[in-house]
Protein backbone atom coordinates (compact mmCIF):
# COMPACT_ATOMS: atom_id res chain seq x y z
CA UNK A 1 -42.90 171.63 32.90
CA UNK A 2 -46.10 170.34 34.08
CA UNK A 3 -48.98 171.98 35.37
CA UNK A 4 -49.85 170.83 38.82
CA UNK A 5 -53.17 172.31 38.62
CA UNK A 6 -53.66 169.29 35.75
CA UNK A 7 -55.48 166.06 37.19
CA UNK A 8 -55.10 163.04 35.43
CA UNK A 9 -57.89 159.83 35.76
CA UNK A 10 -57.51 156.82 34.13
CA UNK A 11 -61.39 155.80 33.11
CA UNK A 12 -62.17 152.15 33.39
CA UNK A 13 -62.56 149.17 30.60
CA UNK A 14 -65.93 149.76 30.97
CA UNK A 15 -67.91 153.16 31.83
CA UNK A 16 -71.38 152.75 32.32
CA UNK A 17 -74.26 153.55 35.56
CA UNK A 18 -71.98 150.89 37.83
CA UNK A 19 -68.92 152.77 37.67
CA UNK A 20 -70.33 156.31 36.53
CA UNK A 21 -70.74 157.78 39.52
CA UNK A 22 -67.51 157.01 41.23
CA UNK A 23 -65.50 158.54 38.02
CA UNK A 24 -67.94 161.85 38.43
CA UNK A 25 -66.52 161.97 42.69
CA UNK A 26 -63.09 161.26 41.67
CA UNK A 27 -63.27 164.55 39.20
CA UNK A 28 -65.45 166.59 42.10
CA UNK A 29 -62.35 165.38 44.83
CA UNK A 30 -59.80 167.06 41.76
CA UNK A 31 -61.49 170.13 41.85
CA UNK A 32 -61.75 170.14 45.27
CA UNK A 33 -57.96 169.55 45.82
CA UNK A 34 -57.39 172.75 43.47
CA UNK A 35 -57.00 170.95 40.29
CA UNK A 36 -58.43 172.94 37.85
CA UNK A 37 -57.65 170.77 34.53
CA UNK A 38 -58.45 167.35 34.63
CA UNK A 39 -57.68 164.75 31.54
CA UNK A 40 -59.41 161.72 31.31
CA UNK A 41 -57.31 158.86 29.56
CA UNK A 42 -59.49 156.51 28.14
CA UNK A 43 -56.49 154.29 26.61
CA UNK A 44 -58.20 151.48 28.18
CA UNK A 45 -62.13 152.22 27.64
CA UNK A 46 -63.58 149.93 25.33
CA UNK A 47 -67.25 150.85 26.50
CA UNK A 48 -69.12 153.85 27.41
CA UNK A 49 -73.09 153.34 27.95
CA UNK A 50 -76.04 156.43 28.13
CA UNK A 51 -75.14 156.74 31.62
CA UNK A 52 -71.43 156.73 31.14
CA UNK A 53 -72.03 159.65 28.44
CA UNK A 54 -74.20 161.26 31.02
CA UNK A 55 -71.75 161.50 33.90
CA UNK A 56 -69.17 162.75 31.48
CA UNK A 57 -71.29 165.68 30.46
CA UNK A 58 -72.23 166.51 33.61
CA UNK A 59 -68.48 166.27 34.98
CA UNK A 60 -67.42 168.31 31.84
CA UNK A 61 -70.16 171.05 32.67
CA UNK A 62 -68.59 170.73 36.41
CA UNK A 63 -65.56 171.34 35.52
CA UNK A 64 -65.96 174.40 33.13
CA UNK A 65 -68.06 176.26 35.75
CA UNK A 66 -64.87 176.58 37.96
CA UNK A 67 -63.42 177.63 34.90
CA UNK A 68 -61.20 174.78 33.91
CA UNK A 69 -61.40 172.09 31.08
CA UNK A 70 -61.95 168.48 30.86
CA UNK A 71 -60.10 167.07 28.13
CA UNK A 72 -60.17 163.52 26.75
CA UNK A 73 -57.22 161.62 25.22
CA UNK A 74 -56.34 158.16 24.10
CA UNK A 75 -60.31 157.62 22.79
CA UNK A 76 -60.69 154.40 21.01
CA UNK A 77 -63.17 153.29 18.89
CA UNK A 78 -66.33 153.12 20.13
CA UNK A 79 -66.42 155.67 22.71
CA UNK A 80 -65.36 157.81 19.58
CA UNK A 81 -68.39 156.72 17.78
CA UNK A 82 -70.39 157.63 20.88
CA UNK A 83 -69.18 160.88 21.19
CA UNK A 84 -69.60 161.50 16.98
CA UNK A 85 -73.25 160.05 17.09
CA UNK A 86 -74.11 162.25 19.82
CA UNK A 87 -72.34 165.17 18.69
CA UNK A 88 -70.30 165.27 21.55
CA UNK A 89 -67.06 165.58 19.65
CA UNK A 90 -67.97 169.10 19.58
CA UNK A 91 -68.47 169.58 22.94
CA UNK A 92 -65.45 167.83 25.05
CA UNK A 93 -62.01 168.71 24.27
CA UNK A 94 -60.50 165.32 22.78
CA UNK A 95 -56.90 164.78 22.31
CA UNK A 96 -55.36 161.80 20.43
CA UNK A 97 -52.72 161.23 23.05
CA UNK A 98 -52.08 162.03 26.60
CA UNK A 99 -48.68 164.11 25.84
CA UNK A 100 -50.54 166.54 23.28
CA UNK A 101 -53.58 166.65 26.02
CA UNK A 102 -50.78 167.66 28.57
CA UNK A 103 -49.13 170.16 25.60
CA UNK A 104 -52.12 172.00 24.83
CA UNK A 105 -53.37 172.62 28.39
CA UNK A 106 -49.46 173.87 29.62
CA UNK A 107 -49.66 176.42 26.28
């Protein structure tokens, strides 16, 4: 059964200062809607700039002060070198697919 407190957002090819800021009020209009889990799919991010990675952290510190979780699925391969060289991949939730995202925040 799926949570309906569980938001999902599709991130863009590309995440960088064009696009950041739109990605950040689509998560604040989830919370604000009651969502308190919200998975970003990045299945089709091939990119993610300094400002991209900025938006995200402040979205994921968002988030957790309401007391839910961001969570991250579907990374591919350079946003997961991002995250790694930044040590970020200790810091966001990430999830290889969008099913075991969806798994581990119904549990």
């Amino acid at each position: 059964m799926m949570n309906s407190s569980i938001e999902t957002i599709r991130l863009p090819d590309i995440l960088n200062e064009g696009c950041a800021a739109s990605i950040r009020a689509k998560i604040q209009s989830s919370l604000d809607s009651g969502h308190r889990h919200i998975l970003l799919d990045l299945s089709e991010t091939r990119f993610i700039d300094s400002s991209g990675l900025g938006e995200l952290a402040i979205s994921f510190k968002s988030v957790r002060a309401v007391g839910g979780r961001l969570c991250f699925c579907a990374v591919g391969t350079q946003p997961s070198m991002l995250f790694e060289l930044t040590g970020m991949e200790e810091v966001f939730e990430i999830f290889p697919t969008t099913e075991a995202c969806l798994a581990a925040l119904n549990s």
